[in-house]
PDB file of N, CA and C in Angstrom:
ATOM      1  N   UNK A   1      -8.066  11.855 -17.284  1.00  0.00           N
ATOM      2  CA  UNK A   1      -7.893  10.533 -16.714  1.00  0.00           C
ATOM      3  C   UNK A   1      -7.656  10.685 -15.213  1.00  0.00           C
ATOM      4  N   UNK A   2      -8.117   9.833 -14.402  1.00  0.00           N
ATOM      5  CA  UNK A   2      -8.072   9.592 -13.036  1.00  0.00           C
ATOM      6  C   UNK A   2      -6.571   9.609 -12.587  1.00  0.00           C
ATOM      7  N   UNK A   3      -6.158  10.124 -11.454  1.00  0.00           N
ATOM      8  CA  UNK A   3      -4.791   9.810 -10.814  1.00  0.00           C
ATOM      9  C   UNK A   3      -4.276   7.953 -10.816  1.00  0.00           C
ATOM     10  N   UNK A   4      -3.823   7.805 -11.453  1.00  0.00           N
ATOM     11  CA  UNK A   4      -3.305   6.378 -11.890  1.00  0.00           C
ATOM     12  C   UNK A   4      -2.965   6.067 -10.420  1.00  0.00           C
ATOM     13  N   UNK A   5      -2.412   6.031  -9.781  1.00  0.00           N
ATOM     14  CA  UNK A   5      -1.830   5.949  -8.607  1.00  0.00           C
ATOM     15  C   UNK A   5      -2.843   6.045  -7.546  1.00  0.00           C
ATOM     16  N   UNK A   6      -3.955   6.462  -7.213  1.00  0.00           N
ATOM     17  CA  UNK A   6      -5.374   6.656  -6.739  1.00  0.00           C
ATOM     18  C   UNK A   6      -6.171   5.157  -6.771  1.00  0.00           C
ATOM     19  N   UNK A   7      -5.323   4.830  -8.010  1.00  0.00           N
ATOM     20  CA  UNK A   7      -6.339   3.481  -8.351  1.00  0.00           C
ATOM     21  C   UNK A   7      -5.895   2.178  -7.849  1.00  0.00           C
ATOM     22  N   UNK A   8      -6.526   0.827  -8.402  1.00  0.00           N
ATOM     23  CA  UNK A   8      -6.129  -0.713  -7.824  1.00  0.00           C
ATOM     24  C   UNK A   8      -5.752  -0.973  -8.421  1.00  0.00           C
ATOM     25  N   UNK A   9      -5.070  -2.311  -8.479  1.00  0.00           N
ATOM     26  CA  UNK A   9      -4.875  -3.298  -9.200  1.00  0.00           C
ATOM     27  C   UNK A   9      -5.818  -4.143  -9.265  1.00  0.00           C
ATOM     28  N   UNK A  10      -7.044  -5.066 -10.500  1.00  0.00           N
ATOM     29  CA  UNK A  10      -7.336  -5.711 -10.032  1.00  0.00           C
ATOM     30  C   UNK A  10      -7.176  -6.737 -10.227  1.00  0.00           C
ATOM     31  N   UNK A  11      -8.343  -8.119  -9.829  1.00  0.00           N
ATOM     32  CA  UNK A  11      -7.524  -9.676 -10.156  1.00  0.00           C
ATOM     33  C   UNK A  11      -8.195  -9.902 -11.912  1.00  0.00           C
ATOM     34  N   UNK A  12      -6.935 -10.398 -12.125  1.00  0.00           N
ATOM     35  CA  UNK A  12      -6.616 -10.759 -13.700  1.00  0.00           C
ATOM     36  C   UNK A  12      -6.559 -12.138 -13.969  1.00  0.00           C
ATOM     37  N   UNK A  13      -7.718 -12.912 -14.734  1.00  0.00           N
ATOM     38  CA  UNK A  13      -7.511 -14.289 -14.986  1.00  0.00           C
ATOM     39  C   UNK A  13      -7.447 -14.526 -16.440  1.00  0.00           C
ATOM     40  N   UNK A  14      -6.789 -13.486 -17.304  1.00  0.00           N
ATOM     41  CA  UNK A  14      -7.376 -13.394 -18.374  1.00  0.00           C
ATOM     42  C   UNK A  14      -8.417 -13.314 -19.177  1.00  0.00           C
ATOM     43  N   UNK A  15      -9.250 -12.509 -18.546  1.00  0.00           N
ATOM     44  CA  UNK A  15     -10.552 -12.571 -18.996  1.00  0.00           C
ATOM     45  C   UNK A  15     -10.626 -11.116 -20.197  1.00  0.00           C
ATOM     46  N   UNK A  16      -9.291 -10.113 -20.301  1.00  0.00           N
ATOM     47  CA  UNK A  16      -9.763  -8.861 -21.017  1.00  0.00           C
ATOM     48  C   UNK A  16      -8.502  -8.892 -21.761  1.00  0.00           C
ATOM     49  N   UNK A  17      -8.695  -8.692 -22.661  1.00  0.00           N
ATOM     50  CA  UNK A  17      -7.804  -8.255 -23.951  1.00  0.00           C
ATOM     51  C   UNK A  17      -6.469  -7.800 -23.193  1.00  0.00           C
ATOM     52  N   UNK A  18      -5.231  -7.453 -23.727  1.00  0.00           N
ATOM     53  CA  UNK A  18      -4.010  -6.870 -23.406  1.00  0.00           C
ATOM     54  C   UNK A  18      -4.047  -5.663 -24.478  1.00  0.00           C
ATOM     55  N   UNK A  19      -3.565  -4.412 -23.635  1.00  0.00           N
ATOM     56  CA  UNK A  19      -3.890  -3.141 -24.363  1.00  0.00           C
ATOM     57  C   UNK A  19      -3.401  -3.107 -25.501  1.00  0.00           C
ATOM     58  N   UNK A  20      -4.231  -2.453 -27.008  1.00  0.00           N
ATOM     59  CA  UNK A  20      -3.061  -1.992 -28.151  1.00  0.00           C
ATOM     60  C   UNK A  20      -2.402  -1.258 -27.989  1.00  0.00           C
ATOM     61  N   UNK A  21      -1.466  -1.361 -28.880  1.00  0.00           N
ATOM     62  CA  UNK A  21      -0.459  -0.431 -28.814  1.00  0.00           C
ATOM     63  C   UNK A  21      -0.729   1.444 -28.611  1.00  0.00           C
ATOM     64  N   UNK A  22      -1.524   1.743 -29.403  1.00  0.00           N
ATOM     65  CA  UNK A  22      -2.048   2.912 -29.042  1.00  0.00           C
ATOM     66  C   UNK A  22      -2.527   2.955 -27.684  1.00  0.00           C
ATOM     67  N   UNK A  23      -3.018   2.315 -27.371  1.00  0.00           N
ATOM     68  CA  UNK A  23      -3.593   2.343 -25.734  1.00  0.00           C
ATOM     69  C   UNK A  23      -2.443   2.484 -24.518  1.00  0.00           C
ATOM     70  N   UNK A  24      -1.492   1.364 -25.265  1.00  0.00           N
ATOM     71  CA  UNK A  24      -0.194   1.562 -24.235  1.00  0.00           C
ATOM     72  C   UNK A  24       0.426   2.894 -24.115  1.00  0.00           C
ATOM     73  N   UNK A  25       0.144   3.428 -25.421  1.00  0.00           N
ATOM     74  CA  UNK A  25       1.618   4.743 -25.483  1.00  0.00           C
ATOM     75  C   UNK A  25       0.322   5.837 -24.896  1.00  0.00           C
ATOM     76  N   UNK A  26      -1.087   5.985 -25.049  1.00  0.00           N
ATOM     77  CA  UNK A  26      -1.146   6.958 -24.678  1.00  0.00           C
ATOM     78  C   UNK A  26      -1.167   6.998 -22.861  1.00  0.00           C
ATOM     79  N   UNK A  27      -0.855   5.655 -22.558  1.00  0.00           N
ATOM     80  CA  UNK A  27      -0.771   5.743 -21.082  1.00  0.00           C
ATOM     81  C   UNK A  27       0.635   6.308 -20.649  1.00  0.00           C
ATOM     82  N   UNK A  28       1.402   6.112 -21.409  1.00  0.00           N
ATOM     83  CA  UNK A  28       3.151   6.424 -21.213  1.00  0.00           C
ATOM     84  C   UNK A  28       3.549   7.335 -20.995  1.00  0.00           C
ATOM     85  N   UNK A  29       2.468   8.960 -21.260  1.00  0.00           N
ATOM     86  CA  UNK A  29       2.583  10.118 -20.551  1.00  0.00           C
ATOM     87  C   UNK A  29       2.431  10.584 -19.282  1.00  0.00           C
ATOM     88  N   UNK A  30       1.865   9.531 -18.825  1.00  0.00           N
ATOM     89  CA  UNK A  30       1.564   9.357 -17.404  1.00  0.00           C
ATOM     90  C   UNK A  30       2.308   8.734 -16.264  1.00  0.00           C
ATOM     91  N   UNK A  31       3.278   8.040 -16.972  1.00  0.00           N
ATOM     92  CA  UNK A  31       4.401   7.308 -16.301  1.00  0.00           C
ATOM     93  C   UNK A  31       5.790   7.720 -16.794  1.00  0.00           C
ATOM     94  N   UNK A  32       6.340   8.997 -16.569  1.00  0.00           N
ATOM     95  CA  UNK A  32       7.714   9.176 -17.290  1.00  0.00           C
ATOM     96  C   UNK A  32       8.572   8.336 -16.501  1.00  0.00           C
ATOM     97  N   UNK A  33       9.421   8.181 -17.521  1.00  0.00           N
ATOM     98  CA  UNK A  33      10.659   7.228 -17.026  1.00  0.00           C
ATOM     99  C   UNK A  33      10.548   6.072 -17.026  1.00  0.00           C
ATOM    100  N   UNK A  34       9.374   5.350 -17.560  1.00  0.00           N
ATOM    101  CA  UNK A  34       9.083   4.405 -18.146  1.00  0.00           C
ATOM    102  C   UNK A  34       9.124   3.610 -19.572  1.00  0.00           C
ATOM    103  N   UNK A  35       9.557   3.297 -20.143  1.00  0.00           N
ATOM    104  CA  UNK A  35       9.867   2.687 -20.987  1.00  0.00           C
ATOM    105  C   UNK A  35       8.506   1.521 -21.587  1.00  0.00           C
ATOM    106  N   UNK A  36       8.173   1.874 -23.011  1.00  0.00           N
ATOM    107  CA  UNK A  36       7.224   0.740 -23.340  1.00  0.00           C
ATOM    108  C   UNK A  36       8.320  -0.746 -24.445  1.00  0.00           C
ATOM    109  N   UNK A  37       7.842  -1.591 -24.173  1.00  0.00           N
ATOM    110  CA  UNK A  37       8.577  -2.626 -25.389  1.00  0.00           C
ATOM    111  C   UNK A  37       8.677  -2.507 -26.164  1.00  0.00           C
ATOM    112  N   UNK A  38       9.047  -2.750 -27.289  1.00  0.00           N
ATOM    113  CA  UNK A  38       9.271  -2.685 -28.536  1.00  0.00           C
ATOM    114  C   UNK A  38       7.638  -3.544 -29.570  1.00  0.00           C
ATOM    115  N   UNK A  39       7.588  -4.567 -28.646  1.00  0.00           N
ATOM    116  CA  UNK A  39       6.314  -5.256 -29.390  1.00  0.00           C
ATOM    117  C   UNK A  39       4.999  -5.095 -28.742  1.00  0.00           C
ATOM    118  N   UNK A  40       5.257  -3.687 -27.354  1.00  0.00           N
ATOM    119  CA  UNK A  40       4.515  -2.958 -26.266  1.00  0.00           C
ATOM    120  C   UNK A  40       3.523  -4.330 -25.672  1.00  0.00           C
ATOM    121  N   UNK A  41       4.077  -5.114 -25.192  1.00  0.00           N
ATOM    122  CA  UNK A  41       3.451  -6.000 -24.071  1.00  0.00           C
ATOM    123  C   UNK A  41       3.927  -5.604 -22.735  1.00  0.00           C
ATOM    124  N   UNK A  42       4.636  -5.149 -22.998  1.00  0.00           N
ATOM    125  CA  UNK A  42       5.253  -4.290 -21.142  1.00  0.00           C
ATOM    126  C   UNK A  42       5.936  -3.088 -21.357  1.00  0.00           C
ATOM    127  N   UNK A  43       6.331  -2.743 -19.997  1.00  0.00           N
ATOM    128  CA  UNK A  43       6.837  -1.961 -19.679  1.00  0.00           C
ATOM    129  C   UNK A  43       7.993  -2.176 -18.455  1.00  0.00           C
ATOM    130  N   UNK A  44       9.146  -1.253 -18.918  1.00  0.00           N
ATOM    131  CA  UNK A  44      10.405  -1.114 -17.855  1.00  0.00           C
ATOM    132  C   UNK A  44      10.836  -0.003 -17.470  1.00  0.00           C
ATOM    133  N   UNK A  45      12.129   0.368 -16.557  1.00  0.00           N
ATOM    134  CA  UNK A  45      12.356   1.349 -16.131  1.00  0.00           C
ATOM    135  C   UNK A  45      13.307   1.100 -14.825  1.00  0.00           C
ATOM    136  N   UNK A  46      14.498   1.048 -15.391  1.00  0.00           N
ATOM    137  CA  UNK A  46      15.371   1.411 -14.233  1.00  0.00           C
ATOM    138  C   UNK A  46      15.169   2.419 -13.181  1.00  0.00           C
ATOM    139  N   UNK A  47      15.937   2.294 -11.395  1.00  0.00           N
ATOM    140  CA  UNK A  47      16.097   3.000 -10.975  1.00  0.00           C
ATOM    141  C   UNK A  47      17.501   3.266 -10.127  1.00  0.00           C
ATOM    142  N   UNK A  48      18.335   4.312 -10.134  1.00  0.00           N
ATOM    143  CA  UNK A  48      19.610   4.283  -9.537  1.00  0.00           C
ATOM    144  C   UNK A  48      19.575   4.598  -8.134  1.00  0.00           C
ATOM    145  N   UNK A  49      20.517   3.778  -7.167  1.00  0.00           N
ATOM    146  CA  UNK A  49      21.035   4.495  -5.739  1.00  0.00           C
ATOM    147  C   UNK A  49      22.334   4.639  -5.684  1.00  0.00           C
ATOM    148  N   UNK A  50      22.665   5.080  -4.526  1.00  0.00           N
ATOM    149  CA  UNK A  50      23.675   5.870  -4.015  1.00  0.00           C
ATOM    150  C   UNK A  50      24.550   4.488  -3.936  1.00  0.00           C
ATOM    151  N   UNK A  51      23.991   3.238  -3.022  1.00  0.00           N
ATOM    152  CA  UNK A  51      24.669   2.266  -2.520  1.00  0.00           C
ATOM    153  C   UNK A  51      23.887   0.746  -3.173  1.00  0.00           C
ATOM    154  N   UNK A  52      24.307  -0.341  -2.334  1.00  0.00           N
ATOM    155  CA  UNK A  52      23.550  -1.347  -2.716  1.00  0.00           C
ATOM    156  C   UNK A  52      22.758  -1.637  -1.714  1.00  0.00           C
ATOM    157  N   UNK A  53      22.665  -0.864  -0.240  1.00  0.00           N
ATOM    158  CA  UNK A  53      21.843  -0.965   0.419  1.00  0.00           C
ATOM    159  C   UNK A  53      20.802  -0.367   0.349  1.00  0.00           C
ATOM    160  N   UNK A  54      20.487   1.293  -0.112  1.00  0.00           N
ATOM    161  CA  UNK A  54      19.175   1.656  -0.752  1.00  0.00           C
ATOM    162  C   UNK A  54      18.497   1.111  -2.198  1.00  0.00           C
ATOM    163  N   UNK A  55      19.474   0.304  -3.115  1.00  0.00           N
ATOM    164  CA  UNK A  55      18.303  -0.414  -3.877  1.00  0.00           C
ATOM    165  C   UNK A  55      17.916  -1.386  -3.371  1.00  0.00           C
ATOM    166  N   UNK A  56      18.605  -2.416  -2.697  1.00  0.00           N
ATOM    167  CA  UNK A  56      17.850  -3.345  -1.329  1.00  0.00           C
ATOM    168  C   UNK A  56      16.646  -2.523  -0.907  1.00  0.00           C
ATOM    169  N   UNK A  57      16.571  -2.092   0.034  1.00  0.00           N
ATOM    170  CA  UNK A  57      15.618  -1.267   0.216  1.00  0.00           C
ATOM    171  C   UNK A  57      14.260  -0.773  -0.437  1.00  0.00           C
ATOM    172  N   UNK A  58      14.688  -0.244  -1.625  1.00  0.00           N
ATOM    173  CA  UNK A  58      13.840  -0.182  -3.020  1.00  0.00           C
ATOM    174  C   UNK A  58      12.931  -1.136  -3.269  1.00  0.00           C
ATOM    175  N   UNK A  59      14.040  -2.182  -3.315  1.00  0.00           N
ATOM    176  CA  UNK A  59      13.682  -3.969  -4.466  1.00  0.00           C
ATOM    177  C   UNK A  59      12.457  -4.092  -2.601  1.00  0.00           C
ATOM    178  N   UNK A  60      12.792  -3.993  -1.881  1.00  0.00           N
ATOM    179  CA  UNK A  60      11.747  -4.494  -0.493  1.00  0.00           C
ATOM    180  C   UNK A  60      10.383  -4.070  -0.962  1.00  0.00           C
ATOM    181  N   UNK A  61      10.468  -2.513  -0.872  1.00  0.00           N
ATOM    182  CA  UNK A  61       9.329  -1.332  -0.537  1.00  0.00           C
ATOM    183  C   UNK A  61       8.450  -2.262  -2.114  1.00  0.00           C
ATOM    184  N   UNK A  62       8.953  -2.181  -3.068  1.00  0.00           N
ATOM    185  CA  UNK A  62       8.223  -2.430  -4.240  1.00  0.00           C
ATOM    186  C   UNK A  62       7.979  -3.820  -4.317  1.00  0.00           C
ATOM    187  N   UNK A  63       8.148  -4.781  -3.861  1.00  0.00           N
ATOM    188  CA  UNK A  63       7.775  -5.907  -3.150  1.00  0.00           C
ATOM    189  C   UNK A  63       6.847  -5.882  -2.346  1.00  0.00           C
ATOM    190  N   UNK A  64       6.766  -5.333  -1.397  1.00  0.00           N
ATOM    191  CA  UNK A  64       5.392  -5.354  -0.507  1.00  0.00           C
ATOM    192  C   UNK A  64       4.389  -4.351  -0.894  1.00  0.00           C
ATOM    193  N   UNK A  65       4.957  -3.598  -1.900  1.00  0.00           N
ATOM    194  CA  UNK A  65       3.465  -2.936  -2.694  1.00  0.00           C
ATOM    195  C   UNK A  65       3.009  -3.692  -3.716  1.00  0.00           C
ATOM    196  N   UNK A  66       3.633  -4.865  -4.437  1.00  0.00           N
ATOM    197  CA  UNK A  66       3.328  -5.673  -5.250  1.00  0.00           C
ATOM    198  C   UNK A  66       2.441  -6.439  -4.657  1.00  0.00           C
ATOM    199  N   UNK A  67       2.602  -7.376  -3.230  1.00  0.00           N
ATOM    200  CA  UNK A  67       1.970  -8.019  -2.874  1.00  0.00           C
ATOM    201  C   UNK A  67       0.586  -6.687  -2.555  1.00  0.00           C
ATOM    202  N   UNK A  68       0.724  -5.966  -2.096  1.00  0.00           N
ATOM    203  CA  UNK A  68      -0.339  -5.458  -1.301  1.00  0.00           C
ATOM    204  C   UNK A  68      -1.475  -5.044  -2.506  1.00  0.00           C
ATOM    205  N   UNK A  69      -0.884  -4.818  -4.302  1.00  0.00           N
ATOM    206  CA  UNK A  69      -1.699  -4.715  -5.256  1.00  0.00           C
ATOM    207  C   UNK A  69      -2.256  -6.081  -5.931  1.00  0.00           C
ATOM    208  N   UNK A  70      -1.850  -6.884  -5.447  1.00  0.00           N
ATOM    209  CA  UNK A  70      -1.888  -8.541  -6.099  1.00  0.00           C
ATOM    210  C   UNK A  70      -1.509  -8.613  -7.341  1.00  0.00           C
ATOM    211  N   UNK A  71      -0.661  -7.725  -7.815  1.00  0.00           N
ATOM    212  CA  UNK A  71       0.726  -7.473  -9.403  1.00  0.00           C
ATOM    213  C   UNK A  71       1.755  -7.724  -9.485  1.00  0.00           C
ATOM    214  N   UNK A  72       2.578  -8.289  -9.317  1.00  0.00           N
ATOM    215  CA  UNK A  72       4.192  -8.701  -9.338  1.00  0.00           C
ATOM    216  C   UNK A  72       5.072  -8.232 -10.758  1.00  0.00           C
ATOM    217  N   UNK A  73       5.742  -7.535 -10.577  1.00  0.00           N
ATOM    218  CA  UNK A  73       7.001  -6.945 -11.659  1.00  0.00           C
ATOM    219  C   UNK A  73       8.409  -8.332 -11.265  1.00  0.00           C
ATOM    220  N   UNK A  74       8.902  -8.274 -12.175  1.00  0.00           N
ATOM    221  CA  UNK A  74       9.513  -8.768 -12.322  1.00  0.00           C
ATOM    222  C   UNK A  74      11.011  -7.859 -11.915  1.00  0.00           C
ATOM    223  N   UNK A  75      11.405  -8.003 -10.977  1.00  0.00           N
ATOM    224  CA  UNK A  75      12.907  -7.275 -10.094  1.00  0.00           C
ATOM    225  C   UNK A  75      14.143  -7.460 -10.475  1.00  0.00           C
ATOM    226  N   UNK A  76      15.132  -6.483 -10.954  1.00  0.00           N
ATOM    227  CA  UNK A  76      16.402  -7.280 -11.332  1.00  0.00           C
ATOM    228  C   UNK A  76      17.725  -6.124 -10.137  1.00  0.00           C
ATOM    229  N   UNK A  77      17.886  -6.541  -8.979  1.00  0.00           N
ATOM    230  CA  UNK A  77      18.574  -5.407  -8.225  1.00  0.00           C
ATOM    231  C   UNK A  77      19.906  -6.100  -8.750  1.00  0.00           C
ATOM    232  N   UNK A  78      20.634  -4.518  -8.174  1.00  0.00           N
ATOM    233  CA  UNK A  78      22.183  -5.017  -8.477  1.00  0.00           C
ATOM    234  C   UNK A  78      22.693  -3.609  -7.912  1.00  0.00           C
ATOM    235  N   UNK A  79      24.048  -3.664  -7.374  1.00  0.00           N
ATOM    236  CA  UNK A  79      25.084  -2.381  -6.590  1.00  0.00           C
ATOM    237  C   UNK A  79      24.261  -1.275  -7.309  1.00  0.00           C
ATOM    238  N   UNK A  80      23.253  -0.382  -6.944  1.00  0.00           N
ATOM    239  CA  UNK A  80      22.678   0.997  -7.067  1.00  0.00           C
ATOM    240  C   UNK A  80      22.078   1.216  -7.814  1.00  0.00           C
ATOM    241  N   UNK A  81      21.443   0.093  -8.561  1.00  0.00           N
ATOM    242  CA  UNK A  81      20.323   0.035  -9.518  1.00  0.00           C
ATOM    243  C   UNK A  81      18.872  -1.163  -9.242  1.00  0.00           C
ATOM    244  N   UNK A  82      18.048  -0.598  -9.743  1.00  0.00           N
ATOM    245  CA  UNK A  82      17.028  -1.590  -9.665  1.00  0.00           C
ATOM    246  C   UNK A  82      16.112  -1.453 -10.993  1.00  0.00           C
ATOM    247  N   UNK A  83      15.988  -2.530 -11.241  1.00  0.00           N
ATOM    248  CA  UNK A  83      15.446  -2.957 -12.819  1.00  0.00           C
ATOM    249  C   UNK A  83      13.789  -3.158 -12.485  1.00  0.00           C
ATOM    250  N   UNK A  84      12.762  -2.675 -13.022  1.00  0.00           N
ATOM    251  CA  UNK A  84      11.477  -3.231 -12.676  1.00  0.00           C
ATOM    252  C   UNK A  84      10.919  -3.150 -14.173  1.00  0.00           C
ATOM    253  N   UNK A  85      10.418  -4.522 -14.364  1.00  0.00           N
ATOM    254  CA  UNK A  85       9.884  -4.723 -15.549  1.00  0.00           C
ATOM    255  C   UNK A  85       8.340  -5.145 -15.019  1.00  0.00           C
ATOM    256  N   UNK A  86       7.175  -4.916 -16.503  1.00  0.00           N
ATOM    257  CA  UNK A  86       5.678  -5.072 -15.999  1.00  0.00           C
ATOM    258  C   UNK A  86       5.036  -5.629 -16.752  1.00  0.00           C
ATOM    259  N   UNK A  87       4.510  -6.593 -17.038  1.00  0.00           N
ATOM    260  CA  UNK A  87       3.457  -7.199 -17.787  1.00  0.00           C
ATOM    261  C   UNK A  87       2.651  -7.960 -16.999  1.00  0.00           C
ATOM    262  N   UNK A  88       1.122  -8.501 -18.017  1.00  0.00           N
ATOM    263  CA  UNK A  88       0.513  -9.213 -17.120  1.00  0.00           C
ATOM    264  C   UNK A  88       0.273 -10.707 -17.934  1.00  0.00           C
ATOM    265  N   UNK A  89       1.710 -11.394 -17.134  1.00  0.00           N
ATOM    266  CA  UNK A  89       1.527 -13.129 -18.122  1.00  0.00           C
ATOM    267  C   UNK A  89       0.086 -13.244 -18.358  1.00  0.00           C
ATOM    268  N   UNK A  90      -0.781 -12.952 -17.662  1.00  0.00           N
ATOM    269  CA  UNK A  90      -2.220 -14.081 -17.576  1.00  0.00           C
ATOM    270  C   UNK A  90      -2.744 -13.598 -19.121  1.00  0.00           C
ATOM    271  N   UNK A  91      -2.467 -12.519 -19.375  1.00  0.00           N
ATOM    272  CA  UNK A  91      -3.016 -11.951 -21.319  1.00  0.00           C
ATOM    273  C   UNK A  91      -2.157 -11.692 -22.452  1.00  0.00           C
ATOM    274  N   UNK A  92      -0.880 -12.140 -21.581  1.00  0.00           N
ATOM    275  CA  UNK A  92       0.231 -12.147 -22.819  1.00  0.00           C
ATOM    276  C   UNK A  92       0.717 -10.547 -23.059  1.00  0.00           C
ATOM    277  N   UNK A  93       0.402  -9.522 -22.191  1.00  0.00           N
ATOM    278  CA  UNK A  93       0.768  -7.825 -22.487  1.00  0.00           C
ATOM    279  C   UNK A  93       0.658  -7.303 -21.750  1.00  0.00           C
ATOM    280  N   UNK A  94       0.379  -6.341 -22.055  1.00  0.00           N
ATOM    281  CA  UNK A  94       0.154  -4.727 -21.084  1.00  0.00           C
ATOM    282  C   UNK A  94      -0.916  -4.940 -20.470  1.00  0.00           C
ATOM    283  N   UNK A  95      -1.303  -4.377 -19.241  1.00  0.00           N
ATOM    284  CA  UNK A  95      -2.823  -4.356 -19.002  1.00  0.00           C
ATOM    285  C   UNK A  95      -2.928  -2.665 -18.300  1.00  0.00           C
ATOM    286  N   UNK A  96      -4.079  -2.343 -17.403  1.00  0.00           N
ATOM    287  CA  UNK A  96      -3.775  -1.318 -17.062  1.00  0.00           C
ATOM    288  C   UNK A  96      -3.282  -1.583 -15.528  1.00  0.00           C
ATOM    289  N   UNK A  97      -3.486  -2.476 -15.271  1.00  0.00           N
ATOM    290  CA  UNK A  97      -2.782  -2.767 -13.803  1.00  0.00           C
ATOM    291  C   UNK A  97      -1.229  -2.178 -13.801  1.00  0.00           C
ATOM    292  N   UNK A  98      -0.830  -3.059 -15.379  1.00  0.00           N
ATOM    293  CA  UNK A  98       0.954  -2.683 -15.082  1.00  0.00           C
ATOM    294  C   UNK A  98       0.946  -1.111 -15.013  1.00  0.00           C
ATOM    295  N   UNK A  99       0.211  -0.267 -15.519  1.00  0.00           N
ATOM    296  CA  UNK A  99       0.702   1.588 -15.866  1.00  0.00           C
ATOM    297  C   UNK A  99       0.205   1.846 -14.347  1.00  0.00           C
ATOM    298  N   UNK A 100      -0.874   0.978 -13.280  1.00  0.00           N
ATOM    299  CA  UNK A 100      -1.311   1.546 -12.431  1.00  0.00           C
ATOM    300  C   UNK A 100      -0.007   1.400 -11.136  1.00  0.00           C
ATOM    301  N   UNK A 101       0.091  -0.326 -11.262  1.00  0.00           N
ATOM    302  CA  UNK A 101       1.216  -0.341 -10.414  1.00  0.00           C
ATOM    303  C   UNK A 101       2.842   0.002 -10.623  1.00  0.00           C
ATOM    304  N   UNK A 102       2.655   0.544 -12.180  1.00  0.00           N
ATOM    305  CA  UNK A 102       3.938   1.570 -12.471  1.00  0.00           C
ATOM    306  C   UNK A 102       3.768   3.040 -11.908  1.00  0.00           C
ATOM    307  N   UNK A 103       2.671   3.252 -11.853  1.00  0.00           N
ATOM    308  CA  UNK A 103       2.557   4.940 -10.931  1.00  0.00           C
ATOM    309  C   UNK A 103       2.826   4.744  -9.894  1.00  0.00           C
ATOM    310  N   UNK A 104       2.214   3.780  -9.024  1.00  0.00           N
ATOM    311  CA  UNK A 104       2.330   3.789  -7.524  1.00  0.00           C
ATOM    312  C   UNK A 104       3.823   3.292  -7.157  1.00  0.00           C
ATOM    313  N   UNK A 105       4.893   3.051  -8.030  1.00  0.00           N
ATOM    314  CA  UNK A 105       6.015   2.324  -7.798  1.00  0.00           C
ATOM    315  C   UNK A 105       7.106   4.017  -7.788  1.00  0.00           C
ATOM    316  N   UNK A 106       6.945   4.724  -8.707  1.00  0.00           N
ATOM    317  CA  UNK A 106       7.658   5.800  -8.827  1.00  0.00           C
ATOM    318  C   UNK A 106       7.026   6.866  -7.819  1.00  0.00           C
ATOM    319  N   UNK A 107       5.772   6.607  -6.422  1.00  0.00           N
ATOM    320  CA  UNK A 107       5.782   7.065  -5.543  1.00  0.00           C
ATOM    321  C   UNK A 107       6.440   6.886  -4.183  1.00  0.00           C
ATOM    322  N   UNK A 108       7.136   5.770  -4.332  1.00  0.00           N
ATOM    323  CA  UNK A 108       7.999   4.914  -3.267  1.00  0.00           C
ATOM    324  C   UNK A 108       8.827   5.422  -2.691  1.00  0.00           C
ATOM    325  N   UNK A 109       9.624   6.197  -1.904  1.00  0.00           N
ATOM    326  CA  UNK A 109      10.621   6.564  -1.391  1.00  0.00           C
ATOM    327  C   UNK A 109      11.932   6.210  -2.644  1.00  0.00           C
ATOM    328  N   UNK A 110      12.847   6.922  -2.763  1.00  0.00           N
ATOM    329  CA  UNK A 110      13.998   6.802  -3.406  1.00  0.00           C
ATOM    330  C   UNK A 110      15.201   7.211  -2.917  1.00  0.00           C
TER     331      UNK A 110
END
């Protein structure tokens, strides 16, 4: 498989299926520290800092790579943690955007 992180995001109007479950998990080797759902329509994955000013920081950087992939995670910061959850509402699940813009998110500065 291609460097996940190499790749785009692209635009999603619901036009393609949301991955099966098999499809999700065999992407999940590719993203450690990721977490799939339980009913695998997404994916999560905490991340810890030192302070609450480097997950600020964090919650930014992965913000303007969201915009810059046209993918939005869903952000939950708080004192030295940052929560990033991934699905793609427009198909109701997983797509491969979320595993793509889950690679490029765990390349971010930490």
């Amino acid at each position: 498989m291609d460097k996940l992180a190499d790749r785009s995001c692209v635009p999603c109007d619901g036009d393609f299926p949301a991955l099966a479950r098999e499809q999700a998990e065999s992407f999940m080797e590719h993203i450690p520290g990721w977490n799939l759902s339980g009913d695998a329509t997404g994916i999560s994955r905490e991340y810890r800092f030192k302070d609450f000013a480097d997950a600020l920081a964090f919650t930014n950087a992965v913000g303007a790579l969201a915009e810059e992939e046209g993918h939005h995670p869903d952000i939950a910061l708080s004192w030295g943690k940052v929560g990033v959850s991934l699905t793609t509402h427009a198909i109701g699940g997983l797509s491969e955007n979320d595993i793509i813009l889950a690679a490029k998110i765990d390349l971010l500065p930490k």
